[in-house]
PDB file of N, CA and C in Angstrom:
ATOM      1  N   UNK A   1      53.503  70.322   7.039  1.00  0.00           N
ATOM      2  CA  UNK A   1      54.514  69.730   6.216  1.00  0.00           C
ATOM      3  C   UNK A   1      55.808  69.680   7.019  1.00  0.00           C
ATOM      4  N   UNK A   2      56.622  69.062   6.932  1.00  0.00           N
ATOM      5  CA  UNK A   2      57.757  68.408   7.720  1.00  0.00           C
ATOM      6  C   UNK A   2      58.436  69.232   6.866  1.00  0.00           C
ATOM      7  N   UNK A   3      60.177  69.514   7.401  1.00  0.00           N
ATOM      8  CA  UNK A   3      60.887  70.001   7.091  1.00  0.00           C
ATOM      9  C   UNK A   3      61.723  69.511   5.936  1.00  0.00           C
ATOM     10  N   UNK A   4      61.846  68.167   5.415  1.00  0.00           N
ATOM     11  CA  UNK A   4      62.501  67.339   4.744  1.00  0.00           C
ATOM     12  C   UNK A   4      61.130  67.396   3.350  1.00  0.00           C
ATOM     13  N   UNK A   5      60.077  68.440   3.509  1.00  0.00           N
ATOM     14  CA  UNK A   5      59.519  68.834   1.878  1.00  0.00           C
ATOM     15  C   UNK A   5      58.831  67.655   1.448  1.00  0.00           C
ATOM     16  N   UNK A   6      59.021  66.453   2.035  1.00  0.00           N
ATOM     17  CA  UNK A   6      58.597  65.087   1.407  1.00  0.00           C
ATOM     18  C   UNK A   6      57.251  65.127   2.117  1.00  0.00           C
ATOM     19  N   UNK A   7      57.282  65.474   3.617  1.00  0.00           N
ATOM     20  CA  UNK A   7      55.613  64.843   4.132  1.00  0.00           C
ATOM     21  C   UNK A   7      54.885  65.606   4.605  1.00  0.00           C
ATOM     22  N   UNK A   8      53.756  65.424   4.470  1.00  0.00           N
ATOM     23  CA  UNK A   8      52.512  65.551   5.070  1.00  0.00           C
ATOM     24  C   UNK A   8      51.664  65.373   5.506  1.00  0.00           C
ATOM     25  N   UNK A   9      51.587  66.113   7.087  1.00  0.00           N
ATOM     26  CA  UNK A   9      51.050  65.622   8.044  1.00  0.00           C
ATOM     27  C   UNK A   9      49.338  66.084   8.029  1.00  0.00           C
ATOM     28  N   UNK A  10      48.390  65.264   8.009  1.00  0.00           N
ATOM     29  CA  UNK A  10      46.866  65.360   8.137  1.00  0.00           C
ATOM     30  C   UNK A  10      46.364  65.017   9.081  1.00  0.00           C
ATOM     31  N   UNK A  11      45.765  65.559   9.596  1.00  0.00           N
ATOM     32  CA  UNK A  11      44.569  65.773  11.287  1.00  0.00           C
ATOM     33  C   UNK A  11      43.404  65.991  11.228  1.00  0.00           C
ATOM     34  N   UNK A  12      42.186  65.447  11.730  1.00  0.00           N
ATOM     35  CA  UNK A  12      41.176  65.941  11.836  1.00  0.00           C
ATOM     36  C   UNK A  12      40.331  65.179  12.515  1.00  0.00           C
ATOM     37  N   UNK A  13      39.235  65.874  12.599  1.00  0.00           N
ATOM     38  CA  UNK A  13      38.383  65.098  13.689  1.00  0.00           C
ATOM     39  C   UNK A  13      36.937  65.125  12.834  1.00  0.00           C
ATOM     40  N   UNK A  14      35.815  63.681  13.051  1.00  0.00           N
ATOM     41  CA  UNK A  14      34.721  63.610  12.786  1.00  0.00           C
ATOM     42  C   UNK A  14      33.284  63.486  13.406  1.00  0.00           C
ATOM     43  N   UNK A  15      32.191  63.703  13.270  1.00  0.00           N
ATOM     44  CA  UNK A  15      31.331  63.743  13.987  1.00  0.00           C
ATOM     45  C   UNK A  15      31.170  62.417  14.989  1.00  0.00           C
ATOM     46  N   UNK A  16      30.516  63.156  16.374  1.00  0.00           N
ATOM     47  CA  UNK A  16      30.145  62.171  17.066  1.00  0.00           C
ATOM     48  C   UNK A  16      29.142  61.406  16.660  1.00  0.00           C
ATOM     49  N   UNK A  17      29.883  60.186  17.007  1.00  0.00           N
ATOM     50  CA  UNK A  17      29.328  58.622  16.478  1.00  0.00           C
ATOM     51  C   UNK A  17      30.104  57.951  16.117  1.00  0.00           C
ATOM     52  N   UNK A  18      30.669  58.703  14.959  1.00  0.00           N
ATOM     53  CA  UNK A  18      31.606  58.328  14.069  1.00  0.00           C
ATOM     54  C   UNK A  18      32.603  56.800  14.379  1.00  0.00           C
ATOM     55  N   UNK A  19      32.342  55.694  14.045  1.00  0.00           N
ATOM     56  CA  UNK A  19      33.902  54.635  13.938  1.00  0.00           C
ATOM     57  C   UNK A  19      34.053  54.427  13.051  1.00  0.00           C
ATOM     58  N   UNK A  20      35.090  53.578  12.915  1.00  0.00           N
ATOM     59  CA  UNK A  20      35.288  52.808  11.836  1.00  0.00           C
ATOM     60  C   UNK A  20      36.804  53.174  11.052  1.00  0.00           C
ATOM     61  N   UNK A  21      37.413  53.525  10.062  1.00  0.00           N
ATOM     62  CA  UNK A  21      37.912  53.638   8.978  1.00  0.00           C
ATOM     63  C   UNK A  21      37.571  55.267   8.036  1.00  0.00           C
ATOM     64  N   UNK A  22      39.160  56.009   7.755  1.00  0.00           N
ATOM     65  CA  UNK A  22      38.859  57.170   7.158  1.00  0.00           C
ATOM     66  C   UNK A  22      39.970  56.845   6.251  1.00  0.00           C
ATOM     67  N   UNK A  23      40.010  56.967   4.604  1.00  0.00           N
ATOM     68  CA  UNK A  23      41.044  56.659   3.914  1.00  0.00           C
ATOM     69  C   UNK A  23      41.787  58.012   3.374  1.00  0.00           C
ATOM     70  N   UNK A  24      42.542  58.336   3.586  1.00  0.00           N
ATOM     71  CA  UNK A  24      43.785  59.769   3.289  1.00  0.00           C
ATOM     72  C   UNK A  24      44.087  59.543   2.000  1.00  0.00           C
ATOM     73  N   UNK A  25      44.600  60.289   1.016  1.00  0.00           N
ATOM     74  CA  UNK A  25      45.273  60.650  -0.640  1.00  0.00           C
ATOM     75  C   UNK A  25      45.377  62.094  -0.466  1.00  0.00           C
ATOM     76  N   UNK A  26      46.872  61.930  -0.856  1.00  0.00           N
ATOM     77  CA  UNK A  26      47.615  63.169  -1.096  1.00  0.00           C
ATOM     78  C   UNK A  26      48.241  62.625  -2.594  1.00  0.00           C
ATOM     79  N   UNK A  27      47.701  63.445  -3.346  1.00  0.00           N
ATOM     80  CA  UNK A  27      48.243  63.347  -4.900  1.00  0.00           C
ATOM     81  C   UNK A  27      48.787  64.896  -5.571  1.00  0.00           C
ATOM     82  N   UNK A  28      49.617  64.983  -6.444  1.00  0.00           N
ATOM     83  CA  UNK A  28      51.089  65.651  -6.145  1.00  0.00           C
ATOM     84  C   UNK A  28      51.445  65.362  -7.681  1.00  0.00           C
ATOM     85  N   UNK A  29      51.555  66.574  -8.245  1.00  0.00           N
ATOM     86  CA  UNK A  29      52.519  66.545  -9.873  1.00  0.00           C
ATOM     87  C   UNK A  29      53.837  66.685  -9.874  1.00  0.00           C
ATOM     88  N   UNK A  30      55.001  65.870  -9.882  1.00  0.00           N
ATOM     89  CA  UNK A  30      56.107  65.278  -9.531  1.00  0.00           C
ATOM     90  C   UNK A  30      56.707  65.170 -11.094  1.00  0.00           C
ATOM     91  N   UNK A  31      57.659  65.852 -11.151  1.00  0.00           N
ATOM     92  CA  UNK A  31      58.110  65.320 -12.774  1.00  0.00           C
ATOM     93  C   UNK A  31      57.497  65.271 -13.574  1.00  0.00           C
ATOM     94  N   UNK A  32      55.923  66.129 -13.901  1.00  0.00           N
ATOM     95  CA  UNK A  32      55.455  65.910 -15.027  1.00  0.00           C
ATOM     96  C   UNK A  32      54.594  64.474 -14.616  1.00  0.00           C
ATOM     97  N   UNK A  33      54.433  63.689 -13.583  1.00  0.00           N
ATOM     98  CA  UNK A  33      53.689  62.936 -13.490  1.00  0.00           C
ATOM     99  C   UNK A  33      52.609  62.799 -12.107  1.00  0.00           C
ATOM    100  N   UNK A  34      51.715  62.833 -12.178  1.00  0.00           N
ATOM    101  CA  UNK A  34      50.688  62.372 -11.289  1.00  0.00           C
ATOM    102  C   UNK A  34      51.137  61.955  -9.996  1.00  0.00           C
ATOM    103  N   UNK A  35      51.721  61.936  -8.766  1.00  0.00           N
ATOM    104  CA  UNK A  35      51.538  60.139  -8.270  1.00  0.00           C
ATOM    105  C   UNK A  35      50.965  60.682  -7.058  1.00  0.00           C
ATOM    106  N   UNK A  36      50.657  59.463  -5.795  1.00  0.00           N
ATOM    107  CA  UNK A  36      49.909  59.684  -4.886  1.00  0.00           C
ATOM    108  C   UNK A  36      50.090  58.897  -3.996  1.00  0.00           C
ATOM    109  N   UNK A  37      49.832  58.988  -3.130  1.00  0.00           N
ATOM    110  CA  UNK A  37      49.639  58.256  -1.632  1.00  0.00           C
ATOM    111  C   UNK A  37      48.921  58.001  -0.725  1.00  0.00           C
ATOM    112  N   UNK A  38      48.330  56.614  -0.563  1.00  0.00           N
ATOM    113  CA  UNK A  38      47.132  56.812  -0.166  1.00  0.00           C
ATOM    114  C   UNK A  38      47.581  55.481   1.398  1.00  0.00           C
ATOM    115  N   UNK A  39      46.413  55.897   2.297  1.00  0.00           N
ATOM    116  CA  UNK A  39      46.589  55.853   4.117  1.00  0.00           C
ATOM    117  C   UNK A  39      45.003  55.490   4.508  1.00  0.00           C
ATOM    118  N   UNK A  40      44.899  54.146   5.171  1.00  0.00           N
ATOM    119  CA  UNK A  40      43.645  53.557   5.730  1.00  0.00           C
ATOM    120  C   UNK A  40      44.166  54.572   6.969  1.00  0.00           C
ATOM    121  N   UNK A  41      42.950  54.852   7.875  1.00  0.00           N
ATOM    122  CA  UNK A  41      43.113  55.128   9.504  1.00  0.00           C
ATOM    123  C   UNK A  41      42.280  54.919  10.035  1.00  0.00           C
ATOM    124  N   UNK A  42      42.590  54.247  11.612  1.00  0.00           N
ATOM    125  CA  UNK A  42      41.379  53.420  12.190  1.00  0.00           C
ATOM    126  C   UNK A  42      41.069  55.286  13.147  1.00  0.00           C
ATOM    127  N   UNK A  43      40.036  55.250  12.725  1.00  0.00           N
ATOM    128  CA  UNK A  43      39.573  56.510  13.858  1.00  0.00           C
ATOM    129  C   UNK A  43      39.223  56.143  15.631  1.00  0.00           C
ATOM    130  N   UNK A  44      39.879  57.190  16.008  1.00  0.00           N
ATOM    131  CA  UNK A  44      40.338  57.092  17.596  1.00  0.00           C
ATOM    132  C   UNK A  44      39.918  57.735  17.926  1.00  0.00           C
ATOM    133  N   UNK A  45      38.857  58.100  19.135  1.00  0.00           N
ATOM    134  CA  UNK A  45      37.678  58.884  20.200  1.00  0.00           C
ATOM    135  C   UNK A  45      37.196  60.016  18.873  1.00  0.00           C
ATOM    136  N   UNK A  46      37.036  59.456  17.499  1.00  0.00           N
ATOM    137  CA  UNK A  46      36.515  61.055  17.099  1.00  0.00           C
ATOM    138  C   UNK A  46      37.550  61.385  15.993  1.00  0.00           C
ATOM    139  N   UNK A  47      38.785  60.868  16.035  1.00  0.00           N
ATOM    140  CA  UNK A  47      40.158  62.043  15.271  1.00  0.00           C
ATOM    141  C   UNK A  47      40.806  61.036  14.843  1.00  0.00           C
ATOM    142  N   UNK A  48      40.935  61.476  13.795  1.00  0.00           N
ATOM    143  CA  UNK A  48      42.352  60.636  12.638  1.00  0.00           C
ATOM    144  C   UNK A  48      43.460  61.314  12.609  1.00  0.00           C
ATOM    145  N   UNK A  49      44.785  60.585  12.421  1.00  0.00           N
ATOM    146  CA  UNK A  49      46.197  61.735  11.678  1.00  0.00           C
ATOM    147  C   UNK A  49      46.772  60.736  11.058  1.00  0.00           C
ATOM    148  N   UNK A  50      47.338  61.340  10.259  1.00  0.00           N
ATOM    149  CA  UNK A  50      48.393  60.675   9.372  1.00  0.00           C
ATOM    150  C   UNK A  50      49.228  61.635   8.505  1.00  0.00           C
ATOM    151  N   UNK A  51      50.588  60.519   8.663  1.00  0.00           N
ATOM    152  CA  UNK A  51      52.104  61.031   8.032  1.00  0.00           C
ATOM    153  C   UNK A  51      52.382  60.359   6.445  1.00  0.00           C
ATOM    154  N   UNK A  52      51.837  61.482   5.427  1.00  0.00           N
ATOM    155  CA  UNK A  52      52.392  60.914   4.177  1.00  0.00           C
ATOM    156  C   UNK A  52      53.514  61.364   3.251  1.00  0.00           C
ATOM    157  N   UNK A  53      54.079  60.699   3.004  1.00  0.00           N
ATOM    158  CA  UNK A  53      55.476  60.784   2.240  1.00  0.00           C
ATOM    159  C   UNK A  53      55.931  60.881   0.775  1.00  0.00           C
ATOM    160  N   UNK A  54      55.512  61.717   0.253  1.00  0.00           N
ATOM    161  CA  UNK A  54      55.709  62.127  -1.776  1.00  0.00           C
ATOM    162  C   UNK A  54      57.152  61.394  -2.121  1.00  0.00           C
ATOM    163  N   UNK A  55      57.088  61.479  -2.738  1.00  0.00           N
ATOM    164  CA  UNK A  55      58.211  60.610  -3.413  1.00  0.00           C
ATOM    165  C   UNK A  55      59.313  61.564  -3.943  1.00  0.00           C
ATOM    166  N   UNK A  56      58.791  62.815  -3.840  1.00  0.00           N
ATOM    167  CA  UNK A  56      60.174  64.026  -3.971  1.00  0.00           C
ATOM    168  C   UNK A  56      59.736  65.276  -3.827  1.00  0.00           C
ATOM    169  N   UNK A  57      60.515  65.861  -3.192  1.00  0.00           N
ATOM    170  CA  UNK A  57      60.055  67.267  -2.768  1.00  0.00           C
ATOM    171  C   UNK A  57      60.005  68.380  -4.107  1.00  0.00           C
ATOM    172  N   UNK A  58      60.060  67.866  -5.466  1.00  0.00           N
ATOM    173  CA  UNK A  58      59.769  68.863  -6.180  1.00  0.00           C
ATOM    174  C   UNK A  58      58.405  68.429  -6.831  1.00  0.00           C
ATOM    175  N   UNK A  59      57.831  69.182  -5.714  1.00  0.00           N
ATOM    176  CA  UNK A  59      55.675  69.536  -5.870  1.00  0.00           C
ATOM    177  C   UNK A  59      55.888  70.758  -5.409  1.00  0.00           C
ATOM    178  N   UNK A  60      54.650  71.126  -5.890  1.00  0.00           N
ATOM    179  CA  UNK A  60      54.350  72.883  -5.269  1.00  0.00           C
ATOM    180  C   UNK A  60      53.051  72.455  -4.999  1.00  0.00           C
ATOM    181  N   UNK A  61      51.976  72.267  -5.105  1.00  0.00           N
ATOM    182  CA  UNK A  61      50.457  71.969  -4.501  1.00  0.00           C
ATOM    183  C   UNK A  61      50.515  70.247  -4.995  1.00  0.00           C
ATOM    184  N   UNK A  62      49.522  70.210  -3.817  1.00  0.00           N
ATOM    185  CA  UNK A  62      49.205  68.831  -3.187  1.00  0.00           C
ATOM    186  C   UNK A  62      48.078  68.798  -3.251  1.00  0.00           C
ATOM    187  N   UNK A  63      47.018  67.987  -3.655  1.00  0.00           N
ATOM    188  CA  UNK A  63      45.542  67.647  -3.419  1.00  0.00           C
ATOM    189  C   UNK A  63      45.301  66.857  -2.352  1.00  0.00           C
ATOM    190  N   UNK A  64      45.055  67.218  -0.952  1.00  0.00           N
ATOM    191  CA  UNK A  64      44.559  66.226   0.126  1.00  0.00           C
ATOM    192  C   UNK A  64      43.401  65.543   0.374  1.00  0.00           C
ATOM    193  N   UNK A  65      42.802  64.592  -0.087  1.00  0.00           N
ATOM    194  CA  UNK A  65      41.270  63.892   0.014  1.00  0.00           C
ATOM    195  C   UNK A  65      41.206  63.291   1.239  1.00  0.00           C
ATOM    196  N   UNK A  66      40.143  63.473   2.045  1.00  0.00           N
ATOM    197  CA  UNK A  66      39.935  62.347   3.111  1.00  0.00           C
ATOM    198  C   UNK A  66      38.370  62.084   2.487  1.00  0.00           C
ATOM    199  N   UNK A  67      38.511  60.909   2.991  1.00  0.00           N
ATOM    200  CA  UNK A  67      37.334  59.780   2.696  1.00  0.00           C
ATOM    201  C   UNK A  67      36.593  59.036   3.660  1.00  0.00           C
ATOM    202  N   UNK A  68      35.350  58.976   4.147  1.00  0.00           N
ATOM    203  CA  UNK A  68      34.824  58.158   5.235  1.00  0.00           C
ATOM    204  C   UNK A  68      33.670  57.636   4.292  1.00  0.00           C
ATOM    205  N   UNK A  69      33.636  56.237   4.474  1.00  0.00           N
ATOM    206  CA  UNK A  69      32.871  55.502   3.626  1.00  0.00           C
ATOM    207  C   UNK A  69      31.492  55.579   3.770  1.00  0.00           C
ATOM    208  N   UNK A  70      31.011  55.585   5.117  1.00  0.00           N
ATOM    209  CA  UNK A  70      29.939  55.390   5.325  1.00  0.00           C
ATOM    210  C   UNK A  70      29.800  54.161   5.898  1.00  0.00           C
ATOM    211  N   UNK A  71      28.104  54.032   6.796  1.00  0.00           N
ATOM    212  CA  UNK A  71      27.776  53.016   7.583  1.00  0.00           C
ATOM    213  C   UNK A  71      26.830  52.747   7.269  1.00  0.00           C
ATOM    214  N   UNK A  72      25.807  51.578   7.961  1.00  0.00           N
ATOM    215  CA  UNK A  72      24.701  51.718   7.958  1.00  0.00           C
ATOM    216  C   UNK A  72      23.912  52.848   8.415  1.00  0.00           C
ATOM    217  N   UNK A  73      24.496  53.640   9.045  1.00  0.00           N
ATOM    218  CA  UNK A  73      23.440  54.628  10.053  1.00  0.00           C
ATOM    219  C   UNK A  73      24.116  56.130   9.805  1.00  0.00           C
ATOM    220  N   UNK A  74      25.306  55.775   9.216  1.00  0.00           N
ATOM    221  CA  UNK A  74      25.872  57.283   8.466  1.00  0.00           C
ATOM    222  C   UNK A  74      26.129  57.566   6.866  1.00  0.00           C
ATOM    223  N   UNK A  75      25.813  58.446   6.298  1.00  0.00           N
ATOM    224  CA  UNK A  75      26.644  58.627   5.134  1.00  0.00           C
ATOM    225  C   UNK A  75      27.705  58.956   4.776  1.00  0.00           C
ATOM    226  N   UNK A  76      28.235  58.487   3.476  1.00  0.00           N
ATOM    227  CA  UNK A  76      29.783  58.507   2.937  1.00  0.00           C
ATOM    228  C   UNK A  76      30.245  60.156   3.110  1.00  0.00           C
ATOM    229  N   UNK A  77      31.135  60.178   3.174  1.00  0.00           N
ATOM    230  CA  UNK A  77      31.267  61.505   3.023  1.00  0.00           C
ATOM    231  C   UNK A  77      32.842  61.770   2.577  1.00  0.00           C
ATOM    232  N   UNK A  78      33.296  62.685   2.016  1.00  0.00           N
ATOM    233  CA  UNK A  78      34.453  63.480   1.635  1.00  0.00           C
ATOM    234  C   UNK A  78      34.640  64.614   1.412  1.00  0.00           C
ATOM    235  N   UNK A  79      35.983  65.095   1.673  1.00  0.00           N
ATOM    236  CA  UNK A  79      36.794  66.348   1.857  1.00  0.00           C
ATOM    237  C   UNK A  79      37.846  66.603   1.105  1.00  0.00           C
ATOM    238  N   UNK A  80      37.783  67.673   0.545  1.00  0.00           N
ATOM    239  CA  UNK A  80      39.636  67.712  -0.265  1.00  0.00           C
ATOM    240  C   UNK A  80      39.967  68.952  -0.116  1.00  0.00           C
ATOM    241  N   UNK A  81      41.207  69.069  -0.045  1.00  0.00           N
ATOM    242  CA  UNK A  81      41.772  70.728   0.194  1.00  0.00           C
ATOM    243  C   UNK A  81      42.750  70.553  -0.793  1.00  0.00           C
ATOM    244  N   UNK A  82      43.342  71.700  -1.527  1.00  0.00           N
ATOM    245  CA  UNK A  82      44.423  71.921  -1.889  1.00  0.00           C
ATOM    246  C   UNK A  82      45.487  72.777  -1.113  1.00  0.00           C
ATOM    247  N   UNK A  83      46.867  72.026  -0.883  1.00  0.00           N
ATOM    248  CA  UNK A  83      47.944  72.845   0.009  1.00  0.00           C
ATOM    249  C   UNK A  83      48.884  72.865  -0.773  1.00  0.00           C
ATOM    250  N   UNK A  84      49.911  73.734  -0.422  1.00  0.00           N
ATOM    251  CA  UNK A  84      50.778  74.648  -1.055  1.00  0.00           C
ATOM    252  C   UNK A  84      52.407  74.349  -0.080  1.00  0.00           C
ATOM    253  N   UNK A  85      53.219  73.995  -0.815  1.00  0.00           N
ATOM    254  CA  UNK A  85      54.699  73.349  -0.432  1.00  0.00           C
ATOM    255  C   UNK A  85      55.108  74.970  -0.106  1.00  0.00           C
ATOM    256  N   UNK A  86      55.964  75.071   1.829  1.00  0.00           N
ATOM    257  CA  UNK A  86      56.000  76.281   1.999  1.00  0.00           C
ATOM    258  C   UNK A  86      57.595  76.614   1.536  1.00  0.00           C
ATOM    259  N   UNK A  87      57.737  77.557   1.599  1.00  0.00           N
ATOM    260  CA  UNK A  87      59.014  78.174   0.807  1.00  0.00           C
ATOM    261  C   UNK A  87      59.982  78.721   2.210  1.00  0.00           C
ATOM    262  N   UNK A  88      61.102  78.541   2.203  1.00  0.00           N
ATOM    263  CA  UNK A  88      62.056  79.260   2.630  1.00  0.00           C
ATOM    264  C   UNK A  88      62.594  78.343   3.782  1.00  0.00           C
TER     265      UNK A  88
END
Protein backbone atom coordinates (compact mmCIF):
# COMPACT_ATOMS: atom_id res chain seq x y z
CA UNK A 1 0.00 0.00 0.00
CA UNK A 2 1.38 3.44 -0.91
CA UNK A 3 1.69 6.02 1.53
CA UNK A 4 -1.18 8.38 0.34
CA UNK A 5 -3.75 5.18 1.94
CA UNK A 6 -5.52 5.35 -1.52
CA UNK A 7 -3.41 2.47 -3.43
CA UNK A 8 -2.68 -0.74 -3.88
CA UNK A 9 -0.04 -2.25 -5.21
CA UNK A 10 -0.55 -6.20 -6.52
CA UNK A 11 2.26 -8.61 -7.81
CA UNK A 12 2.41 -11.93 -8.69
CA UNK A 13 3.54 -14.44 -10.79
CA UNK A 14 1.76 -17.52 -12.74
CA UNK A 15 2.52 -20.85 -13.88
CA UNK A 16 4.75 -21.65 -16.66
CA UNK A 17 2.95 -21.44 -19.87
CA UNK A 18 0.87 -19.10 -18.74
CA UNK A 19 -0.17 -15.87 -21.46
CA UNK A 20 -2.57 -13.97 -22.04
CA UNK A 21 -4.66 -11.59 -19.65
CA UNK A 22 -5.10 -11.60 -15.59
CA UNK A 23 -8.05 -9.27 -14.39
CA UNK A 24 -7.29 -7.47 -10.67
CA UNK A 25 -10.51 -6.17 -8.15
CA UNK A 26 -9.83 -4.60 -5.13
CA UNK A 27 -13.26 -3.93 -3.50
CA UNK A 28 -13.34 -1.80 -0.27
CA UNK A 29 -16.37 -0.56 2.18
CA UNK A 30 -16.02 3.23 1.81
CA UNK A 31 -18.80 5.23 3.47
CA UNK A 32 -21.05 2.59 4.12
CA UNK A 33 -20.79 1.67 0.45
CA UNK A 34 -19.27 -1.13 -1.56
CA UNK A 35 -17.06 0.22 -4.42
CA UNK A 36 -14.24 -1.32 -6.40
CA UNK A 37 -11.68 -1.29 -8.89
CA UNK A 38 -11.08 -3.34 -11.32
CA UNK A 39 -7.44 -3.72 -13.80
CA UNK A 40 -7.03 -5.97 -17.17
CA UNK A 41 -3.05 -7.02 -17.19
CA UNK A 42 -1.29 -8.30 -20.09
CA UNK A 43 1.05 -10.93 -18.32
CA UNK A 44 4.84 -10.47 -18.90
CA UNK A 45 7.54 -13.60 -18.84
CA UNK A 46 5.20 -15.22 -16.09
CA UNK A 47 4.25 -11.94 -13.66
CA UNK A 48 1.59 -9.37 -13.48
CA UNK A 49 1.51 -5.95 -11.19
CA UNK A 50 -0.73 -3.48 -10.81
CA UNK A 51 -1.41 0.03 -9.10
CA UNK A 52 -5.03 0.45 -7.80
CA UNK A 53 -6.51 3.51 -6.48
CA UNK A 54 -9.82 3.48 -3.82
CA UNK A 55 -11.54 6.35 -4.00
CA UNK A 56 -10.72 7.31 -0.23
CA UNK A 57 -8.55 6.27 2.26
CA UNK A 58 -11.27 5.65 4.81
CA UNK A 59 -11.26 1.53 4.29
CA UNK A 60 -9.77 -0.69 6.78
CA UNK A 61 -9.82 -4.20 4.72
CA UNK A 62 -9.76 -4.57 1.11
CA UNK A 63 -10.81 -7.76 -0.79
CA UNK A 64 -8.07 -8.42 -3.55
CA UNK A 65 -9.33 -10.93 -6.44
CA UNK A 66 -7.09 -11.88 -9.24
CA UNK A 67 -8.63 -13.66 -12.07
CA UNK A 68 -7.08 -15.70 -15.04
CA UNK A 69 -9.69 -16.79 -17.37
CA UNK A 70 -8.49 -19.63 -18.79
CA UNK A 71 -7.41 -21.12 -22.26
CA UNK A 72 -7.85 -23.72 -24.33
CA UNK A 73 -5.10 -25.80 -22.73
CA UNK A 74 -5.43 -24.15 -19.17
CA UNK A 75 -8.02 -23.68 -16.62
CA UNK A 76 -9.74 -20.57 -15.18
CA UNK A 77 -8.50 -19.97 -12.13
CA UNK A 78 -8.77 -17.41 -9.07
CA UNK A 79 -7.35 -15.96 -5.97
CA UNK A 80 -8.55 -13.55 -3.29
CA UNK A 81 -6.88 -12.34 -0.19
CA UNK A 82 -8.12 -10.06 2.27
CA UNK A 83 -5.61 -6.99 3.33
CA UNK A 84 -5.68 -4.73 6.03
CA UNK A 85 -5.04 -0.62 5.62
CA UNK A 86 -1.65 -0.25 7.75
CA UNK A 87 -1.78 2.15 10.63
CA UNK A 88 0.65 4.72 11.74
Amino acid sequence: MARDRRTITVHGSVAAGIAGTVTVRVSARIGGRSRSVTRTITLRRGRYSARLRLASTRWRTAKVTVRYAGSGRRAAATVARTVSRRTG
